[in-house]
Protein backbone atom coordinates (compact mmCIF):
# COMPACT_ATOMS: atom_id res chain seq x y z
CA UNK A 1 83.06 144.90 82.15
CA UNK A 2 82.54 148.59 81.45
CA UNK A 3 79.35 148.56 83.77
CA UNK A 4 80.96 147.20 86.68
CA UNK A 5 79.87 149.54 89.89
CA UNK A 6 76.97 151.16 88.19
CA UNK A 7 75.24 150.82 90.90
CA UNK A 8 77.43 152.70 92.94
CA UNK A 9 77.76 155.39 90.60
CA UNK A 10 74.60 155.98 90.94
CA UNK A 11 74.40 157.05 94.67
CA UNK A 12 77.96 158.96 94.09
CA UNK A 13 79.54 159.78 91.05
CA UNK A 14 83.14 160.74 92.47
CA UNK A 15 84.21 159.44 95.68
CA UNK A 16 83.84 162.52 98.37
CA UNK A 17 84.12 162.56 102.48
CA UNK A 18 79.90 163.20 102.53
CA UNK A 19 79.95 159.28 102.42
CA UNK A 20 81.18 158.91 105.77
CA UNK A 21 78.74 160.89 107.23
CA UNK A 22 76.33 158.69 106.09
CA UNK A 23 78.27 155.94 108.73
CA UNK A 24 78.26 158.50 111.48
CA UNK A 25 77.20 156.81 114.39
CA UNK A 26 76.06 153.68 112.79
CA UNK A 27 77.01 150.29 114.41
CA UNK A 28 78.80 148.23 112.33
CA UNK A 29 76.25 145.99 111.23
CA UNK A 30 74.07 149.04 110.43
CA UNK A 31 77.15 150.26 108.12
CA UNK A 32 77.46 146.82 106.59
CA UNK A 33 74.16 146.96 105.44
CA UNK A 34 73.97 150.54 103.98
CA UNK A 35 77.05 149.88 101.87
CA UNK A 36 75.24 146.40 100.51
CA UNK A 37 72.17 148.58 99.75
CA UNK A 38 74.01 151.12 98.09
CA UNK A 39 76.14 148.42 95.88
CA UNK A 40 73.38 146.37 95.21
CA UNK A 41 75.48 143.57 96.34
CA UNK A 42 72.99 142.16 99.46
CA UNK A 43 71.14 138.98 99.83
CA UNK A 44 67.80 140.15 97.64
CA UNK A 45 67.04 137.47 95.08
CA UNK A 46 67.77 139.34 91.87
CA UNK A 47 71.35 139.46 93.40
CA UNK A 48 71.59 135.55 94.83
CA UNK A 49 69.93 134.64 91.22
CA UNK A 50 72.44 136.44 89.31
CA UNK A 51 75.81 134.85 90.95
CA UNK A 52 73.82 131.62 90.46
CA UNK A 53 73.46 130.91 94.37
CA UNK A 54 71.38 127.36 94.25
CA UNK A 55 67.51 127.63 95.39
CA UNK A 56 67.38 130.98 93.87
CA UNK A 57 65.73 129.79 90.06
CA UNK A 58 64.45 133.42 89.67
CA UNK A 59 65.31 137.44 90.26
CA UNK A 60 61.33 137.87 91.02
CA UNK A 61 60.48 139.13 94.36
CA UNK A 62 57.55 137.07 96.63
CA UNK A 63 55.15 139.84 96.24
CA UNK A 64 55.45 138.72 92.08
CA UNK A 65 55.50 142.69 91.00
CA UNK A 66 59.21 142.96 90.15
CA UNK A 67 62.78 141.79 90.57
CA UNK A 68 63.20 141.99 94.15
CA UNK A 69 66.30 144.60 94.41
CA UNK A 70 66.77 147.07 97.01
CA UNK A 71 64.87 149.73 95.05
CA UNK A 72 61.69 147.39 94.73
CA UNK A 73 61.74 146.43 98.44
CA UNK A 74 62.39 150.43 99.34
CA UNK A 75 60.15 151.62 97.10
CA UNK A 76 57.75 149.20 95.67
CA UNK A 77 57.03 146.07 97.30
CA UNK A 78 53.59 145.96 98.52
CA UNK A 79 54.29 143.23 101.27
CA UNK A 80 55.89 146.70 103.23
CA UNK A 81 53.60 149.10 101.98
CA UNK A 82 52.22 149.26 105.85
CA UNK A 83 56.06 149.22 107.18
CA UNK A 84 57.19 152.04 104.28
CA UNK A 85 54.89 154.34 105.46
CA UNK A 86 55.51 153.72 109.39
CA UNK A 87 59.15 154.35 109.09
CA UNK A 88 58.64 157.19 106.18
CA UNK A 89 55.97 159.05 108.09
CA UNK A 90 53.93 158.35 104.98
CA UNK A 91 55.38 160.72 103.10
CA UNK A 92 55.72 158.64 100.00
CA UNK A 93 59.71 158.65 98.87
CA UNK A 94 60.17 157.68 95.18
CA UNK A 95 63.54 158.03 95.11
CA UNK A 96 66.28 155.42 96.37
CA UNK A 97 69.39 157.75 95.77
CA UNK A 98 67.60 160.20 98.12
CA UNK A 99 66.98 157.67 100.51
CA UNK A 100 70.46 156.23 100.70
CA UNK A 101 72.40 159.49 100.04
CA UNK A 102 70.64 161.07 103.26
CA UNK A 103 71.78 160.47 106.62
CA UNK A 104 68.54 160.88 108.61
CA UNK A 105 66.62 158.70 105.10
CA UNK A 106 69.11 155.91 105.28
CA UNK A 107 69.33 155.37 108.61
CA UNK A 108 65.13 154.71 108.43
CA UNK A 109 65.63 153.00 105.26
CA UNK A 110 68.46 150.89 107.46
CA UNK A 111 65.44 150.06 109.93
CA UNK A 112 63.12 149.33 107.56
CA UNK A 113 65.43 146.79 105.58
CA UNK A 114 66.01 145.19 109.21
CA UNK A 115 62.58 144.62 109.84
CA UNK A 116 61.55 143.02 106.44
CA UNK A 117 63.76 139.81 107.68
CA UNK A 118 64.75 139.36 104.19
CA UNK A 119 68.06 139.41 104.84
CA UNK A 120 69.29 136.37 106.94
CA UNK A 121 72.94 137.43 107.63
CA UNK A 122 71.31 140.42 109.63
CA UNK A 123 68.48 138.95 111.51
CA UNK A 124 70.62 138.50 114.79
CA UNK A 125 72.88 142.28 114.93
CA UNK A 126 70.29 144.12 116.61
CA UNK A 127 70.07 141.72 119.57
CA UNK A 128 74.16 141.90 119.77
């Protein structure tokens, strides 16, 4: 139990008001989905394999270079290498705590999650 929100702790050590300007301006949805990428807890397959959702028999993302968490699919994934550098003005980012600690970095990183259409529960916010 003593690693439970890890993955938080990562992006912020000790709760502080510079999180909510990271939601400044964002829709809802948008706000939803930066606090699922920042938890870790979003519908990736390492996360749907590891609460044992059925159909999801492995953590191993499509691309078959990695468990496909938010930090693979940011960072890694070469199915969005062309989309990564679009939205990231090719500048090549390495790491995801300076994407989703940075206002201006995770709203792109927001965009570019959108337009994978990995994540089903999102697919239809944009056109709301």
């Amino acid at each position: 139990m003593k690693f439970k929100g890890r993955t938080t702790y990562k992006y912020t050590p000790e709760p502080n008001r510079r999180i909510l300007q990271l939601h400044y301006k964002l829709k809802k949805w948008q706000s939803a989905m930066l606090i699922q990428m920042r938890t870790g807890k979003i519908g990736l397959r390492d996360y749907l394999w590891k609460k044992k959702v059925p159909d999801f028999n492995h953590p191993g993302c499509e691309c078959g270079e990695g468990r496909q968490t938010v930090e693979h699919i940011l960072l890694k994934c070469r199915d969005f290498n062309d989309l990564r550098k679009g939205l990231f003005n090719s500048k090549r980012q390495t790491d995801s705590r300076a994407i989703l600690s940075n206002p201006k970095l995770a709203t792109k990183a927001i965009k570019f999650m959108e337009q994978t259409q990995l994540l089903g529960q999102f697919r239809m916010c944009e056109a709301a």
